[in-house]
PDB file of N, CA and C in Angstrom:
ATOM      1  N   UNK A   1     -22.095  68.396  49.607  1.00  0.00           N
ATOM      2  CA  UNK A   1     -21.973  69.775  50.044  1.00  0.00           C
ATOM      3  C   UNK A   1     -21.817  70.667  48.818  1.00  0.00           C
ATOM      4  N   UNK A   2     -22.282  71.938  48.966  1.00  0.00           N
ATOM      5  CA  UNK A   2     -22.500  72.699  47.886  1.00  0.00           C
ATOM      6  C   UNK A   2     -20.986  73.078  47.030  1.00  0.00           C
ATOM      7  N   UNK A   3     -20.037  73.218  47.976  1.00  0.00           N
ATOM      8  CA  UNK A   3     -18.354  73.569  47.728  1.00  0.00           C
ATOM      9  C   UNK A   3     -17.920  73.196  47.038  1.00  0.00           C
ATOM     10  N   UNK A   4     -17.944  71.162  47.207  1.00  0.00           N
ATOM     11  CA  UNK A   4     -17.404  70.255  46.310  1.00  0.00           C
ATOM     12  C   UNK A   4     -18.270  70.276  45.120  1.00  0.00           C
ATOM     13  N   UNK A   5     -19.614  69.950  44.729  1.00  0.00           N
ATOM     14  CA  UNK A   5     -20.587  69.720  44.205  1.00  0.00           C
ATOM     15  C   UNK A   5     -20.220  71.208  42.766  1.00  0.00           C
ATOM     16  N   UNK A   6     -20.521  72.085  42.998  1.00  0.00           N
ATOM     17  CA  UNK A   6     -20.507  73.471  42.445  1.00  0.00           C
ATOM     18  C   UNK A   6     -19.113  73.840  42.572  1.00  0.00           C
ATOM     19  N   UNK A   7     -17.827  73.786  43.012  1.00  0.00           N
ATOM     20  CA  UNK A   7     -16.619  74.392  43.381  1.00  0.00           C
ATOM     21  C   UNK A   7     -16.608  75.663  43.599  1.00  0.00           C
ATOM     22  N   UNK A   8     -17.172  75.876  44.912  1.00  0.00           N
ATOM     23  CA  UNK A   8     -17.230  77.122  45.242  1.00  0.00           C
ATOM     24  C   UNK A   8     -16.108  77.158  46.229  1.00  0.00           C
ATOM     25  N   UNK A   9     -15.421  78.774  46.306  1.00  0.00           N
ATOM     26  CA  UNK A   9     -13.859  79.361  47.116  1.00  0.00           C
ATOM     27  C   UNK A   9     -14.840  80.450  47.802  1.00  0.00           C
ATOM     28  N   UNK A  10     -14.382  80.276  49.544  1.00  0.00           N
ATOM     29  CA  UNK A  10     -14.924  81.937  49.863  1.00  0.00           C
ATOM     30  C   UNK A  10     -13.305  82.397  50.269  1.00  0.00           C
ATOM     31  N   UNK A  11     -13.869  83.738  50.940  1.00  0.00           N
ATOM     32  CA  UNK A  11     -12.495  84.151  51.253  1.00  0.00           C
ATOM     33  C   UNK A  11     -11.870  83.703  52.649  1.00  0.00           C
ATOM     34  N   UNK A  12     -12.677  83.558  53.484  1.00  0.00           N
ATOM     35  CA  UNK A  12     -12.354  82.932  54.903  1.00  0.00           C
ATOM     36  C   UNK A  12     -13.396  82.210  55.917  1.00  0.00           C
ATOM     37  N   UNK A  13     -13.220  81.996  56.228  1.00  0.00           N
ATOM     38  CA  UNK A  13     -14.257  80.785  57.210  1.00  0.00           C
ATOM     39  C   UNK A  13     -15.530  81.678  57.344  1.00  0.00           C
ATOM     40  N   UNK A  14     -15.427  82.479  57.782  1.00  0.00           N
ATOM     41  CA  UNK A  14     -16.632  83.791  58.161  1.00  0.00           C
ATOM     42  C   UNK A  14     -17.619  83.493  56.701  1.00  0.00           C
ATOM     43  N   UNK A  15     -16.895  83.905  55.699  1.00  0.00           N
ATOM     44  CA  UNK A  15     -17.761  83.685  54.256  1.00  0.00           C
ATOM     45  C   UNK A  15     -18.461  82.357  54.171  1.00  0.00           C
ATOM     46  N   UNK A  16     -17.669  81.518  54.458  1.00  0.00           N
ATOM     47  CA  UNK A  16     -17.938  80.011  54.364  1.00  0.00           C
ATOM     48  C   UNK A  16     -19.276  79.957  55.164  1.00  0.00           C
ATOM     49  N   UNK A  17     -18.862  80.320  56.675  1.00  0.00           N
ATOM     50  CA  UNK A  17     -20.262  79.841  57.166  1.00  0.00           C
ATOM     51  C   UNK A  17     -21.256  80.546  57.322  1.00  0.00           C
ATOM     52  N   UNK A  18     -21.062  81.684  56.904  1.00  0.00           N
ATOM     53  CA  UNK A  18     -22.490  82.632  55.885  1.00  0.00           C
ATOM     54  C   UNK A  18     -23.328  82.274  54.796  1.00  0.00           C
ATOM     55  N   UNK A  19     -22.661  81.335  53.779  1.00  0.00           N
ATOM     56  CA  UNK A  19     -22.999  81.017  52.704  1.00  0.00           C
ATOM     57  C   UNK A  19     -23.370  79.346  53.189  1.00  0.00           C
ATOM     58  N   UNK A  20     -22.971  78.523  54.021  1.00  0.00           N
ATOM     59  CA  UNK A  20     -23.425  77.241  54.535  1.00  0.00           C
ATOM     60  C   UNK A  20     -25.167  77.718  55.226  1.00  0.00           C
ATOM     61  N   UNK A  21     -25.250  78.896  55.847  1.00  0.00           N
ATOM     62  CA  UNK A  21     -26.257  79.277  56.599  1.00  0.00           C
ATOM     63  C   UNK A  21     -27.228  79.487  55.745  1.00  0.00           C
ATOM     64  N   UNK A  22     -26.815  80.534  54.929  1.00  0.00           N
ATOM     65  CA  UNK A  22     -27.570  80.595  53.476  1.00  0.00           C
ATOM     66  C   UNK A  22     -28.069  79.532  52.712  1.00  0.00           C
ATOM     67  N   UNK A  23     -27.485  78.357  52.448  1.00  0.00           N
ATOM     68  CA  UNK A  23     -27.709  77.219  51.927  1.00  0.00           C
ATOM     69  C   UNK A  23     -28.569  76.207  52.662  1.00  0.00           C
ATOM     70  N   UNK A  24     -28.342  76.567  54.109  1.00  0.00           N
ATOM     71  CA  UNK A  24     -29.516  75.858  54.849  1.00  0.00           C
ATOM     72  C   UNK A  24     -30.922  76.670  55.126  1.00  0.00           C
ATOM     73  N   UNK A  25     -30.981  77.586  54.918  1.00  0.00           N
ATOM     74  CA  UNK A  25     -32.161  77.775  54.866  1.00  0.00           C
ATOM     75  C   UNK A  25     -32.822  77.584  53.384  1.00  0.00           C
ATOM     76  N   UNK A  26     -32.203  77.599  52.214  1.00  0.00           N
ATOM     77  CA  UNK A  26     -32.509  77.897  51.071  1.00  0.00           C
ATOM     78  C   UNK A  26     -33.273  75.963  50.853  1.00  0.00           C
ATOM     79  N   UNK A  27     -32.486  75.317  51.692  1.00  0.00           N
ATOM     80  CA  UNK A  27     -32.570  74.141  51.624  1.00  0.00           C
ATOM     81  C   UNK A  27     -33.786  73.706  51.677  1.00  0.00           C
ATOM     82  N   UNK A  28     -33.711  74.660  53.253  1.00  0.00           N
ATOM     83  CA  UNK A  28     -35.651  74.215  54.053  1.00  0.00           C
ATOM     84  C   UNK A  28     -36.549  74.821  53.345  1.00  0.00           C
ATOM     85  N   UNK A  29     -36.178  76.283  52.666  1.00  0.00           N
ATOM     86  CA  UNK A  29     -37.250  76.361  51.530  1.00  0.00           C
ATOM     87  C   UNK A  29     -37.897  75.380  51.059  1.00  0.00           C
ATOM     88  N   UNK A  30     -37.288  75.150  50.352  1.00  0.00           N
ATOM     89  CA  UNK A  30     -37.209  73.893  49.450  1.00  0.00           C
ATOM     90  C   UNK A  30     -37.708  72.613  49.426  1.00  0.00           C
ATOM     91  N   UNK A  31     -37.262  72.194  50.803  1.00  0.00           N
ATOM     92  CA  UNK A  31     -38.116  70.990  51.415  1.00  0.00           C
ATOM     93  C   UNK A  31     -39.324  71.538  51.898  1.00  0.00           C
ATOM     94  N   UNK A  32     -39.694  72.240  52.077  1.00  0.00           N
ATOM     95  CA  UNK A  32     -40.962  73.157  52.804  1.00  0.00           C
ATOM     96  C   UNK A  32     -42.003  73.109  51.282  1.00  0.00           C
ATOM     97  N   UNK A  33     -41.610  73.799  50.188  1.00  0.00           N
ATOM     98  CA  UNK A  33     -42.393  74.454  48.962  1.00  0.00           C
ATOM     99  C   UNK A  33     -42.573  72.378  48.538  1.00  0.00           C
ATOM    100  N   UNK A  34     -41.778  71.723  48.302  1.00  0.00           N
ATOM    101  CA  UNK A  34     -41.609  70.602  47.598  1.00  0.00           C
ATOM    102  C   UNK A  34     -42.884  69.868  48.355  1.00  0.00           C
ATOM    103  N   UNK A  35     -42.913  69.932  50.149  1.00  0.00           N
ATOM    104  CA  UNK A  35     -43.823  68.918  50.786  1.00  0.00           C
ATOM    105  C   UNK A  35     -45.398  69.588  50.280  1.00  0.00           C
ATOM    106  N   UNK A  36     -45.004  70.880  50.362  1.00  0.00           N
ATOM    107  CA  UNK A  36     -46.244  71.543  49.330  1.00  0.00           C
ATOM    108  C   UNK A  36     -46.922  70.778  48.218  1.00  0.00           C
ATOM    109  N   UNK A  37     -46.357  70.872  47.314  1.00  0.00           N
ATOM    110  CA  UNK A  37     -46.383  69.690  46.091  1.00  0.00           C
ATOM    111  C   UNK A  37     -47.062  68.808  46.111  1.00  0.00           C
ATOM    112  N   UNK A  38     -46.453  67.916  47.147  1.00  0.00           N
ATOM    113  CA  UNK A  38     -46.888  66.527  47.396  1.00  0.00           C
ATOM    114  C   UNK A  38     -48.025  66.600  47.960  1.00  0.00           C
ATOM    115  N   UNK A  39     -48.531  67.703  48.951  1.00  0.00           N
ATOM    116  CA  UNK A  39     -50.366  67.672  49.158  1.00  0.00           C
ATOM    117  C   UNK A  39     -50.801  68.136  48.070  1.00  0.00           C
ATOM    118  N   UNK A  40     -50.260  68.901  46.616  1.00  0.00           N
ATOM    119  CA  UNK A  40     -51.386  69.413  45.792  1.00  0.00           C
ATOM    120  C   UNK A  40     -51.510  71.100  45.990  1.00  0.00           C
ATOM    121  N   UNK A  41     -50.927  71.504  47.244  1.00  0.00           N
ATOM    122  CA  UNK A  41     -50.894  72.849  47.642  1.00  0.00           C
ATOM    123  C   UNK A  41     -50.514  74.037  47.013  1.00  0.00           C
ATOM    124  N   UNK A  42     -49.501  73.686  46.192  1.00  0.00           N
ATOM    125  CA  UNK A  42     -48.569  74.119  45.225  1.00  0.00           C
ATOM    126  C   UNK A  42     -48.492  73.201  43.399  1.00  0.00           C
ATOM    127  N   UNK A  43     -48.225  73.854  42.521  1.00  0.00           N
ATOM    128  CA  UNK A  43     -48.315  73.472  41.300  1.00  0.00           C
ATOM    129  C   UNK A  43     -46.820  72.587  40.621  1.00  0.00           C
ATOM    130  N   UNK A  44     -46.120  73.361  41.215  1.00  0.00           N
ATOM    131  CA  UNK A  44     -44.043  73.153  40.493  1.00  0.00           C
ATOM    132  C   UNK A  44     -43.549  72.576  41.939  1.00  0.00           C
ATOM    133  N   UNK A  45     -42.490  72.164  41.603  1.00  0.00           N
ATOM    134  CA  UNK A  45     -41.462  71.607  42.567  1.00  0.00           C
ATOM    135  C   UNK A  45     -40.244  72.349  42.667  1.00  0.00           C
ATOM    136  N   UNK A  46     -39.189  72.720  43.716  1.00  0.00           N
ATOM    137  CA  UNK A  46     -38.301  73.567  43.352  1.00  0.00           C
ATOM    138  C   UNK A  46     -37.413  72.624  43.490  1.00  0.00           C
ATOM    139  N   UNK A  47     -35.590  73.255  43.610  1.00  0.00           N
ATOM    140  CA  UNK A  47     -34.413  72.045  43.665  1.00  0.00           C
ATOM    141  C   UNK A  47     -33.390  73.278  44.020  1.00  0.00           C
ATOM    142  N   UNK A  48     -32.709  72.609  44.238  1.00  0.00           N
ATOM    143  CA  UNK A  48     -31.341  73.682  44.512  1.00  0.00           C
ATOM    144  C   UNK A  48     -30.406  73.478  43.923  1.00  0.00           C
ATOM    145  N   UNK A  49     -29.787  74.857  43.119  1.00  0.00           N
ATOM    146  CA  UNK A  49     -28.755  74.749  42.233  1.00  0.00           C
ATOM    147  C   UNK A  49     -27.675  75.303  42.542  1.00  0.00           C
ATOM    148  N   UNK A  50     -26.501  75.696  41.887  1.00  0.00           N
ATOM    149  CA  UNK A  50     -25.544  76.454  42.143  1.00  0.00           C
ATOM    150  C   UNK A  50     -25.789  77.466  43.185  1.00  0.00           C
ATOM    151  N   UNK A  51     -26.738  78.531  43.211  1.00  0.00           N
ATOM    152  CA  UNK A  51     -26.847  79.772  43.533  1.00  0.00           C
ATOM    153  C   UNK A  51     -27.405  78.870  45.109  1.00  0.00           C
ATOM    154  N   UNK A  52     -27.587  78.176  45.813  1.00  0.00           N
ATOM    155  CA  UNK A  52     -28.116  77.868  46.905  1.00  0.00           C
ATOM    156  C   UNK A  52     -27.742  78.443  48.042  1.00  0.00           C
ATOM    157  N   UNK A  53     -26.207  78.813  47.658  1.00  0.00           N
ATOM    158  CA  UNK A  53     -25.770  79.214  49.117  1.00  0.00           C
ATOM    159  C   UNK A  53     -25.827  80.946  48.987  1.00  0.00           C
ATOM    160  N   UNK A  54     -26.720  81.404  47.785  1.00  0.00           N
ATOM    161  CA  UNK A  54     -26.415  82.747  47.964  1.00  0.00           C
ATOM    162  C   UNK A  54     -27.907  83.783  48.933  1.00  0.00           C
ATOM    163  N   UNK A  55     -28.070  84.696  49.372  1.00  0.00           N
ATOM    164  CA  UNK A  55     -29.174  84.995  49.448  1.00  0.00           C
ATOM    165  C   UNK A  55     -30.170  85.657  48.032  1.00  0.00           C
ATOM    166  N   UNK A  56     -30.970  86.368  48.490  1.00  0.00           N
ATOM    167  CA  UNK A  56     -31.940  86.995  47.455  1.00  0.00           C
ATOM    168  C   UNK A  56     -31.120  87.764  46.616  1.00  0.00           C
ATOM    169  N   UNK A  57     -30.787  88.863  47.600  1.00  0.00           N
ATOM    170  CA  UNK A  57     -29.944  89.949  47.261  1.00  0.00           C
ATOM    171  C   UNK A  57     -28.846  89.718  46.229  1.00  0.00           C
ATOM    172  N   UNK A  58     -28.111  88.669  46.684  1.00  0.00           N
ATOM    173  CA  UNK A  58     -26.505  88.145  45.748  1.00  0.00           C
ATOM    174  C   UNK A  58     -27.180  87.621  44.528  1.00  0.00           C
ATOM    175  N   UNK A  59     -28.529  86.588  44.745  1.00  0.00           N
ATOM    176  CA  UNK A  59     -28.645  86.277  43.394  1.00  0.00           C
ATOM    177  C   UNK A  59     -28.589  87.133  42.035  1.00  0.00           C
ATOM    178  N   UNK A  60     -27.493  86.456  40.888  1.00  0.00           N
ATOM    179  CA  UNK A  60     -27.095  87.372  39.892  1.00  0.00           C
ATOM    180  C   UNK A  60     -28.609  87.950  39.363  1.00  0.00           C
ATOM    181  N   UNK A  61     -29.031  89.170  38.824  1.00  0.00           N
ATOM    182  CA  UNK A  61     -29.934  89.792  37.830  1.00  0.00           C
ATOM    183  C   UNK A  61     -29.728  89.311  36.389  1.00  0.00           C
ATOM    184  N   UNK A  62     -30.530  89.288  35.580  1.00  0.00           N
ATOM    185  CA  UNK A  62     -30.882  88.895  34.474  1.00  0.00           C
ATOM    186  C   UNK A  62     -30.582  87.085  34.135  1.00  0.00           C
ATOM    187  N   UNK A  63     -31.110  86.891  35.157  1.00  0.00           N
ATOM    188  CA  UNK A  63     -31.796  85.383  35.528  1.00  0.00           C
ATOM    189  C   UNK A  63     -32.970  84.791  34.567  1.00  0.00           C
ATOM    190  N   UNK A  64     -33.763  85.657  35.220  1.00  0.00           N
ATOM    191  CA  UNK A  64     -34.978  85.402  34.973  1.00  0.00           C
ATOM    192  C   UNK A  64     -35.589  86.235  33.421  1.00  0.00           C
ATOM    193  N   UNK A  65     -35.959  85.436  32.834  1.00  0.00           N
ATOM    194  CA  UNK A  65     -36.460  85.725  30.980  1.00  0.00           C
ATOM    195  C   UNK A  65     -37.615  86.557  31.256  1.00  0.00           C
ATOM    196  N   UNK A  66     -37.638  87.681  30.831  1.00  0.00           N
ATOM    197  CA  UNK A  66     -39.016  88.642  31.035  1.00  0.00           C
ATOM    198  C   UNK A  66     -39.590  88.383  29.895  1.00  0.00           C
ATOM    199  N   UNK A  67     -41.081  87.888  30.621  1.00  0.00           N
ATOM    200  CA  UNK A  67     -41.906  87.589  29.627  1.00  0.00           C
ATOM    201  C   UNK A  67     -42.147  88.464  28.310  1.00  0.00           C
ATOM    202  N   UNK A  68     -41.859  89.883  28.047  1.00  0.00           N
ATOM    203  CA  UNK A  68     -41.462  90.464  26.417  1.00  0.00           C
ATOM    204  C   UNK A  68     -40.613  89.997  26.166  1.00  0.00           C
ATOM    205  N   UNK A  69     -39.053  89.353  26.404  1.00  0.00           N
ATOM    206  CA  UNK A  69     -38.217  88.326  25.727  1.00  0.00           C
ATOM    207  C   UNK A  69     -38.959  86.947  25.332  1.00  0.00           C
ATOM    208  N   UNK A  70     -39.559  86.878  26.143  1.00  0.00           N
ATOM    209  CA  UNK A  70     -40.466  85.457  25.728  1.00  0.00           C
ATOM    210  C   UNK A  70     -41.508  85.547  24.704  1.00  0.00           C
ATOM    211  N   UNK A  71     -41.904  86.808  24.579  1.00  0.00           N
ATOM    212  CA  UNK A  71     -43.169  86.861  23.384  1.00  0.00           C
ATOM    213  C   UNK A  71     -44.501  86.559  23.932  1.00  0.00           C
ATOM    214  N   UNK A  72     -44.427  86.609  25.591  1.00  0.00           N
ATOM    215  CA  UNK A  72     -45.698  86.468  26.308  1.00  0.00           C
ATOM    216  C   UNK A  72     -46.105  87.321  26.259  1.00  0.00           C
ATOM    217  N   UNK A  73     -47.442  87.588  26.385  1.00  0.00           N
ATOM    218  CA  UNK A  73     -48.510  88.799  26.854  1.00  0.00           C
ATOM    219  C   UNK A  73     -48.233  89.642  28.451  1.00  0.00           C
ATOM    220  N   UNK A  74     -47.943  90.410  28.993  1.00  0.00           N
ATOM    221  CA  UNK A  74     -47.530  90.426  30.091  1.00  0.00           C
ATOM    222  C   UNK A  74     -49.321  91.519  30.736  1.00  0.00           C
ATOM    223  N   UNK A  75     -49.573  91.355  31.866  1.00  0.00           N
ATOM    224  CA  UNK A  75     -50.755  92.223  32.289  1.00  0.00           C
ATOM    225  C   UNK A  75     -50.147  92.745  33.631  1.00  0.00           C
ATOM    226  N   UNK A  76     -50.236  94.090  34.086  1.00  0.00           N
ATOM    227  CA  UNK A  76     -49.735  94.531  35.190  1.00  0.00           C
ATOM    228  C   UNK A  76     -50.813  94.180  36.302  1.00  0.00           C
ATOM    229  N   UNK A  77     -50.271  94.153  37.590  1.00  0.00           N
ATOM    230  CA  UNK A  77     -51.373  93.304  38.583  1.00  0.00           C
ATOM    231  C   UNK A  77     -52.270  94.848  38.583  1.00  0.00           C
ATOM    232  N   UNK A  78     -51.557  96.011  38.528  1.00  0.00           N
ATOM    233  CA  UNK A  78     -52.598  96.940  38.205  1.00  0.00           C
ATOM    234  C   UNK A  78     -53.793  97.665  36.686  1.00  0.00           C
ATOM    235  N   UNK A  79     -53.578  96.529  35.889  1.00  0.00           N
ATOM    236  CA  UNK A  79     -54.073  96.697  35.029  1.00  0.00           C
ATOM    237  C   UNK A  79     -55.331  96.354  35.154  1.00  0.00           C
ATOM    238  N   UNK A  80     -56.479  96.447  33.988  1.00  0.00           N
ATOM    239  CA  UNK A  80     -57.761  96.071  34.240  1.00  0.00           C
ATOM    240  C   UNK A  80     -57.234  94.901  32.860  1.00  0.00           C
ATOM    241  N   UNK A  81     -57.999  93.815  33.618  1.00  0.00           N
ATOM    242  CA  UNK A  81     -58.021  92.448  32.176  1.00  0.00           C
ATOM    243  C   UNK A  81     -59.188  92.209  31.551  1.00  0.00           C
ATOM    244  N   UNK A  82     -58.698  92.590  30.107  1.00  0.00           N
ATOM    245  CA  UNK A  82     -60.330  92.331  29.268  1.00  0.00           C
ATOM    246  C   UNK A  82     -60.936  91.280  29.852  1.00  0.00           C
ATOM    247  N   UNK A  83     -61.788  90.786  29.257  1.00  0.00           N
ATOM    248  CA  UNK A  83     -62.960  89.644  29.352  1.00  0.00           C
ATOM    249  C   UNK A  83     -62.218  88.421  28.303  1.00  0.00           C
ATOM    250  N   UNK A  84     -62.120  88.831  27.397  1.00  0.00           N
ATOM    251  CA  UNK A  84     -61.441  88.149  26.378  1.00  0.00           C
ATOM    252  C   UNK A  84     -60.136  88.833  25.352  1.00  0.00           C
ATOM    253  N   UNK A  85     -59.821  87.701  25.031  1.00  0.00           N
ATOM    254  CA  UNK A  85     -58.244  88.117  24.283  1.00  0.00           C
ATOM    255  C   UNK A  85     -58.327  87.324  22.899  1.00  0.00           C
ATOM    256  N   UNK A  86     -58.175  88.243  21.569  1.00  0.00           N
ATOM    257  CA  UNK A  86     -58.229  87.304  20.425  1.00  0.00           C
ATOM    258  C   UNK A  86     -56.721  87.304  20.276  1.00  0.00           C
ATOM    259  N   UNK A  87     -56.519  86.365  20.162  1.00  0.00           N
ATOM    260  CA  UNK A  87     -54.740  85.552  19.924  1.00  0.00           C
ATOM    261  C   UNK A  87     -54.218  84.948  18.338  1.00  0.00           C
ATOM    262  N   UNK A  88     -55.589  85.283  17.760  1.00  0.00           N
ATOM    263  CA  UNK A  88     -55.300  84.523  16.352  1.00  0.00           C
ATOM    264  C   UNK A  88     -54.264  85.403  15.714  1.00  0.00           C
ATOM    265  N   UNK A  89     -53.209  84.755  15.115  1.00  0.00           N
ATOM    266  CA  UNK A  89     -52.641  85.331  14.105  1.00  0.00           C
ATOM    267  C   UNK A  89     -51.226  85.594  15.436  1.00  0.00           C
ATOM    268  N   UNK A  90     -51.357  85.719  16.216  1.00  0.00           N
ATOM    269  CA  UNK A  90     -50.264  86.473  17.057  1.00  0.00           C
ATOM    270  C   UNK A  90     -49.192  84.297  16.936  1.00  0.00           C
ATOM    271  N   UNK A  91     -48.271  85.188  16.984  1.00  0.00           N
ATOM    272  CA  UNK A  91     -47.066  83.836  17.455  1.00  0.00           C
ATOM    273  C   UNK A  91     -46.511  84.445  18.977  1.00  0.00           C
ATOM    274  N   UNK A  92     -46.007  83.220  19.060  1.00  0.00           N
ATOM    275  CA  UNK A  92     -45.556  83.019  20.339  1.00  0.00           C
ATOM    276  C   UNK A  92     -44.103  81.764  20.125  1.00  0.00           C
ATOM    277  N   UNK A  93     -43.058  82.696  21.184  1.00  0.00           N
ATOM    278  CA  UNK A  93     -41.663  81.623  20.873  1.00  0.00           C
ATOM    279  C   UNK A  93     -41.525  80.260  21.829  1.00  0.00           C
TER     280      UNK A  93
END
């Protein structure tokens, strides 16, 4: 269970089984995206970590590494994408 596993405290049963509810669906995600996988449907596998029992919303911000911290190229889905990209000379971390 996520409680023991992670040592998570809520404040009263109500919290508890908000965040158990939360954790079961986050679960079936999970098993859902993963059986993905296994046909080929999908590329990555996911897992559940600490944050399982939280929703979208609760998950903490600045999680996720934005690709200019990374030294990636970033293209907006509204951008137009060249044809080609010369990369020589550029580094990457």
């Amino acid at each position: 269970h996520i409680q023991e596993k992670h040592g998570k405290v809520y404040d009263d049963e109500y919290e508890e089984e908000e965040h158990y509810q939360n954790y079961l669906e986050n679960k079936e995600l999970v098993e859902r995206h993963n059986a993905m996988y296994e046909k080929g449907e999908v590329t990555f596998t996911m897992a559940l970590n600490k944050f399982a029992d939280l929703t979208h919303d609760e998950v903490p911000t600045g999680l996720v590494i934005s690709s200019e911290r990374r030294g990636l190229p970033f293209v907006s889905s509204r951008s137009s994408v060249p044809d080609s990209l010369d990369l020589e000379g550029k580094r990457f971390r």
